[in-house]
Protein backbone atom coordinates (compact mmCIF):
# COMPACT_ATOMS: atom_id res chain seq x y z
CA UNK A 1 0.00 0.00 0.00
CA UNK A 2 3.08 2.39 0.98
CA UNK A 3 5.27 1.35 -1.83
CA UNK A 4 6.06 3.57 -4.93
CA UNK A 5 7.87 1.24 -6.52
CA UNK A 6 7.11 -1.84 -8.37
CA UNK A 7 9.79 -4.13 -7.01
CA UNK A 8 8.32 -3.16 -3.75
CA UNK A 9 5.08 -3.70 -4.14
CA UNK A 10 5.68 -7.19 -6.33
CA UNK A 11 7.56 -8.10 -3.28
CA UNK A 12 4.61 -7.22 -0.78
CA UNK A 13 2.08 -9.42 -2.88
CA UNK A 14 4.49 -12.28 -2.44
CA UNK A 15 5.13 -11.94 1.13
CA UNK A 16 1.23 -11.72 1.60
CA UNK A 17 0.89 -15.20 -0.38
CA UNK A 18 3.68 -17.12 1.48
CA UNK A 19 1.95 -15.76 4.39
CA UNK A 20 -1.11 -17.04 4.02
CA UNK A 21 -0.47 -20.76 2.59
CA UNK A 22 0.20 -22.16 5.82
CA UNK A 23 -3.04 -20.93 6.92
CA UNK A 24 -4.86 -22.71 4.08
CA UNK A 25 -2.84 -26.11 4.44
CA UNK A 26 -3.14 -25.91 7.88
CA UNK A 27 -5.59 -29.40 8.88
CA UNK A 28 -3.19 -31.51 6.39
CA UNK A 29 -6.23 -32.63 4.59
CA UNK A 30 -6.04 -33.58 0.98
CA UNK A 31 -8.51 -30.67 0.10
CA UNK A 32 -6.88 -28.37 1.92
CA UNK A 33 -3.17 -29.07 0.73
CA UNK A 34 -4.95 -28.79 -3.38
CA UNK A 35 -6.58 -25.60 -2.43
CA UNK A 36 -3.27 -24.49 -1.02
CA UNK A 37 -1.68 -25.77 -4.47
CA UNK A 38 -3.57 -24.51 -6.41
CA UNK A 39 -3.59 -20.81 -4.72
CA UNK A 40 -0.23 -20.81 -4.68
CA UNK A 41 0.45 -21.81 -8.28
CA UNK A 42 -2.17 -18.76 -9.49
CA UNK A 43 -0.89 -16.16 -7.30
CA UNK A 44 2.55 -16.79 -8.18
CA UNK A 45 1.22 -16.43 -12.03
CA UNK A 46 0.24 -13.70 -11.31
CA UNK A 47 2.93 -11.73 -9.27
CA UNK A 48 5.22 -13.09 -12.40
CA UNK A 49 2.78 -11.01 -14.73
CA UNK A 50 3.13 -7.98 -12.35
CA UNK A 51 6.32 -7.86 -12.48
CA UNK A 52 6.70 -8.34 -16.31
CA UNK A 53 3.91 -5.61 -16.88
CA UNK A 54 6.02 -3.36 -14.67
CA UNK A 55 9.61 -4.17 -16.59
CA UNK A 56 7.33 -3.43 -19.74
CA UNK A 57 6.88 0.07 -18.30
CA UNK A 58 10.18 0.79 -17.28
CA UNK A 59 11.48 -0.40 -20.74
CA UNK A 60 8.95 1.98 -22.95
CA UNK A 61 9.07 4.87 -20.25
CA UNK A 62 12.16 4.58 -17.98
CA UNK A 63 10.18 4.99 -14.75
CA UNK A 64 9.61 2.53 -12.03
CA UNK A 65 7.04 4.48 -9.86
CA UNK A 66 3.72 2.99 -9.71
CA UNK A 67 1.52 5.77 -10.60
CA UNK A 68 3.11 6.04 -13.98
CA UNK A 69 1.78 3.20 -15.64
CA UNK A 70 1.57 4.69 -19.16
CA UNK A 71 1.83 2.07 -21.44
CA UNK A 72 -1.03 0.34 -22.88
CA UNK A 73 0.27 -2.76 -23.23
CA UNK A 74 1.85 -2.70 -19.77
CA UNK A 75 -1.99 -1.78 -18.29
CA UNK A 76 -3.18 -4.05 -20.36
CA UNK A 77 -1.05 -6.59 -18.65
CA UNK A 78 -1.00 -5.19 -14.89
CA UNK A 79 -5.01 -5.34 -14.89
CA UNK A 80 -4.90 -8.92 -16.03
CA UNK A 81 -2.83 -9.93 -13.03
CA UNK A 82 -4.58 -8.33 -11.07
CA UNK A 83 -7.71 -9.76 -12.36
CA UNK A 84 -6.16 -12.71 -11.43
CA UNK A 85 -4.87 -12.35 -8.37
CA UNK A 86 -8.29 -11.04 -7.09
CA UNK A 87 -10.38 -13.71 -9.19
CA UNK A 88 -12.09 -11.81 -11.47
CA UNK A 89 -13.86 -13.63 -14.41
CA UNK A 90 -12.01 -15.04 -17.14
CA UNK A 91 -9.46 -15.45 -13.76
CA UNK A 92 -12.18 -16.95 -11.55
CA UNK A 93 -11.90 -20.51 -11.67
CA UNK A 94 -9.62 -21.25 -8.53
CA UNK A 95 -11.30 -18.71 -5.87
CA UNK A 96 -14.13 -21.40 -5.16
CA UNK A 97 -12.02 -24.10 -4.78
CA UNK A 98 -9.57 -22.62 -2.72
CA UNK A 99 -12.51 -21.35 -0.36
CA UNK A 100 -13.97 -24.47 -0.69
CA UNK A 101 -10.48 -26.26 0.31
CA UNK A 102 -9.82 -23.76 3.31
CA UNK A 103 -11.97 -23.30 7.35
CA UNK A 104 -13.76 -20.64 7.60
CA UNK A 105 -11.60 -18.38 9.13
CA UNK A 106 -9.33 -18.81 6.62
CA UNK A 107 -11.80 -18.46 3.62
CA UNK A 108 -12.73 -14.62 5.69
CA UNK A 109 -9.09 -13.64 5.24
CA UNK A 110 -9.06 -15.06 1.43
CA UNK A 111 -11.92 -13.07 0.70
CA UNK A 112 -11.50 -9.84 2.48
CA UNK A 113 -7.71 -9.44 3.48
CA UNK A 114 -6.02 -11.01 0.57
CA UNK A 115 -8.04 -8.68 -1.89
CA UNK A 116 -7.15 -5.83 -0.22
CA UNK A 117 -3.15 -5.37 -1.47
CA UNK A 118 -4.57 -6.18 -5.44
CA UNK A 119 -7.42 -3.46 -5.24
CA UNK A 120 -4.64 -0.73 -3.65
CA UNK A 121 -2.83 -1.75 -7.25
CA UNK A 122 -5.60 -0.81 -9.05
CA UNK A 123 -6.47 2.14 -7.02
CA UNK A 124 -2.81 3.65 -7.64
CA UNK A 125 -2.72 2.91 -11.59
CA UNK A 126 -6.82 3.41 -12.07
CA UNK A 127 -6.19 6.56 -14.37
CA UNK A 128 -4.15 5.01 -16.64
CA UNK A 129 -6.35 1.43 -17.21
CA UNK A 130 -8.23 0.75 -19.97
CA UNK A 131 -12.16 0.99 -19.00
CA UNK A 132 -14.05 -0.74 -21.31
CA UNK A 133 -11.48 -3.42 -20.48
CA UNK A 134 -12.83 -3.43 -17.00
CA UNK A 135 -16.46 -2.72 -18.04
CA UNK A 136 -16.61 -5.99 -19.68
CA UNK A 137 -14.86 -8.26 -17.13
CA UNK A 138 -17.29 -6.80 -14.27
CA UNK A 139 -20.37 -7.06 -16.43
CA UNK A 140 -19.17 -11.07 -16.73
CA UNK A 141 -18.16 -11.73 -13.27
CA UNK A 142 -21.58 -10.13 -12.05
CA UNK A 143 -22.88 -12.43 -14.38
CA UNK A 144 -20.73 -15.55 -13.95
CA UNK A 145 -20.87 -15.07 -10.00
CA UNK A 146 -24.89 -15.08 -10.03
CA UNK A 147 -24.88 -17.95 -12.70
CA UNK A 148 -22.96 -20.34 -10.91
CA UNK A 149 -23.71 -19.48 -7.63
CA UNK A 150 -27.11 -20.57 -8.33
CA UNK A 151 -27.20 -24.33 -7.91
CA UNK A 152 -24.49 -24.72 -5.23
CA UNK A 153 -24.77 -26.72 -2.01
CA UNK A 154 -21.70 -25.59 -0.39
CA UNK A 155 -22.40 -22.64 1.38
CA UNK A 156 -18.16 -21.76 1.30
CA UNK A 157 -18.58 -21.99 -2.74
CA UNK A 158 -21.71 -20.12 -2.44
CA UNK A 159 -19.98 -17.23 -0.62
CA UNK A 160 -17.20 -17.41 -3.28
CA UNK A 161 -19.29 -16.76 -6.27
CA UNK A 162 -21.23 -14.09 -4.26
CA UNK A 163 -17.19 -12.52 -3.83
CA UNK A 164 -16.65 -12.62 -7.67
CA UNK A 165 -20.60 -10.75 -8.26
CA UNK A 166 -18.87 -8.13 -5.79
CA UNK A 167 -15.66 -7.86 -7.44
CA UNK A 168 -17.64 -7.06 -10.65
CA UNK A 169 -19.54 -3.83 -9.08
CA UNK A 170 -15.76 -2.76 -7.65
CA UNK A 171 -13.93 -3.37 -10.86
CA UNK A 172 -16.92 -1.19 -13.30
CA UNK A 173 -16.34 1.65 -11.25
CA UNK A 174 -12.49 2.16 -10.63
CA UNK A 175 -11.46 3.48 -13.97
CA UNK A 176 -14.43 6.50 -13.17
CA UNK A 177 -14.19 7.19 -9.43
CA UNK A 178 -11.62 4.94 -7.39
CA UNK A 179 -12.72 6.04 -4.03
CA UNK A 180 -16.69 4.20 -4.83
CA UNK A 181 -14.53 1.25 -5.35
CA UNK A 182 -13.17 1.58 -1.86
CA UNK A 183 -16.20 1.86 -0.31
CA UNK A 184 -17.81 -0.86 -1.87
CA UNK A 185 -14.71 -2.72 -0.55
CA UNK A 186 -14.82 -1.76 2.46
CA UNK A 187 -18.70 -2.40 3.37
CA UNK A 188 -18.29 -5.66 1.65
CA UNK A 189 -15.69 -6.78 3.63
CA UNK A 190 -17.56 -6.06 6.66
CA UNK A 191 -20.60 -7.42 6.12
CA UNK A 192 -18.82 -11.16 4.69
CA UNK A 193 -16.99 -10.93 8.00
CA UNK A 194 -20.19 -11.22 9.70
CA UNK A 195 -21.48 -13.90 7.65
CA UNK A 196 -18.31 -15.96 8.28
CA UNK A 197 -17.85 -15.63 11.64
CA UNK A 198 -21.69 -16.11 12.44
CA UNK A 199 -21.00 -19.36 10.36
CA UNK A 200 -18.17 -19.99 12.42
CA UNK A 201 -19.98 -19.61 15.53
CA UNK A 202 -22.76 -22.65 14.54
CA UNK A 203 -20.17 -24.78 12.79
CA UNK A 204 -21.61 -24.86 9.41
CA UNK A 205 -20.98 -25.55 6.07
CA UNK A 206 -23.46 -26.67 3.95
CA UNK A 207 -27.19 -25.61 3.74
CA UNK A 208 -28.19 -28.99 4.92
CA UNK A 209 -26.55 -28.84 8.29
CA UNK A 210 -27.68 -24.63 7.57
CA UNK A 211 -31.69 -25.61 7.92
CA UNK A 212 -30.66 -27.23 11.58
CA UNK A 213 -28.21 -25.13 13.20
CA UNK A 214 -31.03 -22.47 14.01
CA UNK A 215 -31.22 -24.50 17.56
CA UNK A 216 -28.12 -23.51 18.48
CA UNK A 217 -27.92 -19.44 18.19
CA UNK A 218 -31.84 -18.49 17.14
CA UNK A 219 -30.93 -14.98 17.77
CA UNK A 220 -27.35 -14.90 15.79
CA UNK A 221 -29.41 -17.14 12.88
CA UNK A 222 -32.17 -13.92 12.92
CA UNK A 223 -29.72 -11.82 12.36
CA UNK A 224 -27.70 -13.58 9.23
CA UNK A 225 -31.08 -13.13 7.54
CA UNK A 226 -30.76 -9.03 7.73
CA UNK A 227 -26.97 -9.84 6.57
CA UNK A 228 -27.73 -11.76 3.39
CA UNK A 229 -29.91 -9.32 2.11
CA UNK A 230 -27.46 -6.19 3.33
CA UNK A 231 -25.18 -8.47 0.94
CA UNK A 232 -27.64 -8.92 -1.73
CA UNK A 233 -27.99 -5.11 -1.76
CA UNK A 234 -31.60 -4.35 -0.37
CA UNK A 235 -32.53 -0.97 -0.04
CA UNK A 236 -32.78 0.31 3.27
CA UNK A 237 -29.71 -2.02 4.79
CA UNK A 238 -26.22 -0.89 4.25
CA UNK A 239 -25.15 -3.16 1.20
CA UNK A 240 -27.40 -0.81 -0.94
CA UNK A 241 -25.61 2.21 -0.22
CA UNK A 242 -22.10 1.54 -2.96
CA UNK A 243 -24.55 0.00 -5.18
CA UNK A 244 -26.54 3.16 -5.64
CA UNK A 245 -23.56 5.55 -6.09
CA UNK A 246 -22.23 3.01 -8.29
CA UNK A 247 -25.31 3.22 -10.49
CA UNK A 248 -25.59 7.14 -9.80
CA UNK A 249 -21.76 7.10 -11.06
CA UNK A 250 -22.38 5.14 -13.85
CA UNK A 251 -25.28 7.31 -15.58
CA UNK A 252 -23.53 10.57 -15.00
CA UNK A 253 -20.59 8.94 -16.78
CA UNK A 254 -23.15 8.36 -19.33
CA UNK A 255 -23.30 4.74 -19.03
CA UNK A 256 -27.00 3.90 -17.90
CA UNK A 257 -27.11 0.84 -19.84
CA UNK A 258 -24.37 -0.70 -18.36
CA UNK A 259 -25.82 0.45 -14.62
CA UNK A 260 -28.97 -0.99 -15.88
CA UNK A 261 -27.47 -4.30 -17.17
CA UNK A 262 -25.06 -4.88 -14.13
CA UNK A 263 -28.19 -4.09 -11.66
CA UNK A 264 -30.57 -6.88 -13.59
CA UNK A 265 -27.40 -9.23 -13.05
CA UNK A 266 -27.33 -8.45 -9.48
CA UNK A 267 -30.87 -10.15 -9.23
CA UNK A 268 -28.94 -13.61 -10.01
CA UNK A 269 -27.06 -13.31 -6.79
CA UNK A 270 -30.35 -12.27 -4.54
CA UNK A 271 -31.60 -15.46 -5.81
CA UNK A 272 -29.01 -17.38 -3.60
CA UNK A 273 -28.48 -15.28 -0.52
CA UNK A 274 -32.53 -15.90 -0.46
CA UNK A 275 -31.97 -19.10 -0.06
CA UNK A 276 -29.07 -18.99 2.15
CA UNK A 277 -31.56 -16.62 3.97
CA UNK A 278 -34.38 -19.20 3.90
CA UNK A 279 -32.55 -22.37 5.17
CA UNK A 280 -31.22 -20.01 8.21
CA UNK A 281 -34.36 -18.82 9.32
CA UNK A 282 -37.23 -18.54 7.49
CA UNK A 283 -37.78 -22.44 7.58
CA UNK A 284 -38.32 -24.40 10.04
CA UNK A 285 -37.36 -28.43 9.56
CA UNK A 286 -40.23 -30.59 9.31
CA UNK A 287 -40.88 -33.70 12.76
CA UNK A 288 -39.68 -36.29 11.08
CA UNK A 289 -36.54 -35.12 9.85
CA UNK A 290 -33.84 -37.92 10.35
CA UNK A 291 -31.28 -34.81 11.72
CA UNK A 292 -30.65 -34.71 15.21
CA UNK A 293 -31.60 -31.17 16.79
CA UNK A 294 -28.07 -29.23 17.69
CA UNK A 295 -27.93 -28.25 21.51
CA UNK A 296 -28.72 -24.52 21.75
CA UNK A 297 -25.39 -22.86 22.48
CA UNK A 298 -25.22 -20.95 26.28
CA UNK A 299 -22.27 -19.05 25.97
CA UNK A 300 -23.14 -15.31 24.42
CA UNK A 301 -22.65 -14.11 21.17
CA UNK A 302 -18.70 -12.49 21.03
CA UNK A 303 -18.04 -8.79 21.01
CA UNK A 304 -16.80 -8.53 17.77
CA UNK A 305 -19.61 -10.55 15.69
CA UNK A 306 -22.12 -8.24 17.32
CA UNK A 307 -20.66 -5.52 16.43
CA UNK A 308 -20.20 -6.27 12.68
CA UNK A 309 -23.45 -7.65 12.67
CA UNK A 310 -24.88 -4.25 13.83
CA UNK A 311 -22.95 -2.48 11.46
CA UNK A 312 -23.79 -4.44 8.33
């Protein structure tokens, strides 16, 4: 983030990766040590793009600082590694099964943490990136993260296509206004904390296990409910708030029918966190169900999760 220079911030992403690779391979299970494979081969894909993009530069243009990115083809390049180092669509395809792979704590810091150093990239080079470029890979990952999000099971691969629908509304609005992007960062990140640590908190993983869990924390379970549909980006809950200035960006850039399009999109992904939102609450199991009932938990809800959850 405090780096001018490419080396320097090449060498930040790559700390950052080693860094969090242990935490990923961490329970020595088979699924875990592919996911931590597999994240490692990508990101290191990717920092070798960076740092080719950024030689590119400093070939053409003789300067090494990172806000003077001036080259197409070197922009052209950088916003392709970032793309996918954050797992934007047509980079998407190992972010849900690395989250899949990973706990849940770990798959909070993959999706909120790890993003953070590739977005501050694109923050400091925005002005010089190509935006119809970036138009069209946000219009497909809203697309491709409501698409394939739709008939999952798994609620960690769920939450990983809902990252990549996210990812789209950040990356249509950074070549315009960088700061919206922030934002939109910043309240998603809060609000999929909450939904991972209230996951954390019942133990689950799966919307089977989802539709009986409500036993243990009814009040915490009440509450994901508000959470999904801040994510989903219902009006009067916080997750609407970047989406409207998005849109509100987007047609004074002149550009309603790609804040129309992107909007209509977003509908695929409320289709999901509805039903995330109906196995946590809104349904109750029917008497016969084979699944034993989970014993409600006594201990309170921790500090943190409430307030998150009161934020988001």
């Amino acid at each position: 983030i405090s780096s001018n220079h490419w080396i320097m911030a090449w060498t930040g992403l790559e700390i950052n990766t080693l860094a969090i690779l242990p935490l990923i391979a961490k329970s020595h299970h088979p699924r875990a040590i592919e996911a931590a494979t597999k994240y490692f081969l990508v990101q290191a894909a990717a920092s070798a793009l960076v740092l080719f993009s950024s030689m590119t530069n400093a070939w053409h243009t003789g300067q090494w600082d990172i806000t003077q990115l001036t080259h197409p083809t070197s922009s052209l390049i950088l916003t392709s590694a970032i793309a996918m180092k954050l797992g934007l669509v047509p980079f998407h395809f190992w972010f849900p099964e690395v989250l899949q792979g990973s706990s849940l704590p770990t798959g909070l810091l993959l999706s909120t943490a790890m993003k953070f150093p590739p977005l501050t990239l694109l923050f400091l080079t925005s002005h010089s990136l190509n935006p119809t470029l970036l138009t069209s890979m946000a219009m497909m990952s809203t697309a491709l993260g409501g698409w394939m999000g739709l008939n999952q099971t798994q609620i960690r691969k769920i939450l990983a296509f809902s990252s990549i629908s996210h990812l789209g509304w950040m990356a249509i609005i950074i070549a315009f206004n960088p700061k919206l992007t922030m934002i939109n960062f910043y309240l998603y990140s809060l609000m999929t904390a909450t939904v991972f640590l209230t996951l954390n908190t019942m133990k689950v993983t799966k919307l089977s296990s989802l539709m009986t869990a409500w036993t243990k924390t009814p009040s915490l379970n009440a509450m994901l409910l508000l959470t999904l549909l801040s994510l989903a980006g219902l009006p009067p809950l916080t997750g609407f708030l970047p989406k409207w200035l998005i849109i509100q960006e987007l047609t004074k850039q002149e550009m309603a029918l790609a804040a129309t399009i992107i909007s209509l999109l977003s509908l695929l992904s409320l289709f999901f966190y509805l039903r995330l939102a109906y196995c946590a609450t809104i349904t109750l199991p029917p008497h016969t169900t084979n699944h034993i009932k989970l014993w409600h938990i006594k201990k309170p809800t921790n500090i943190p999760t409430a307030i998150l959850m009161t934020l988001s």
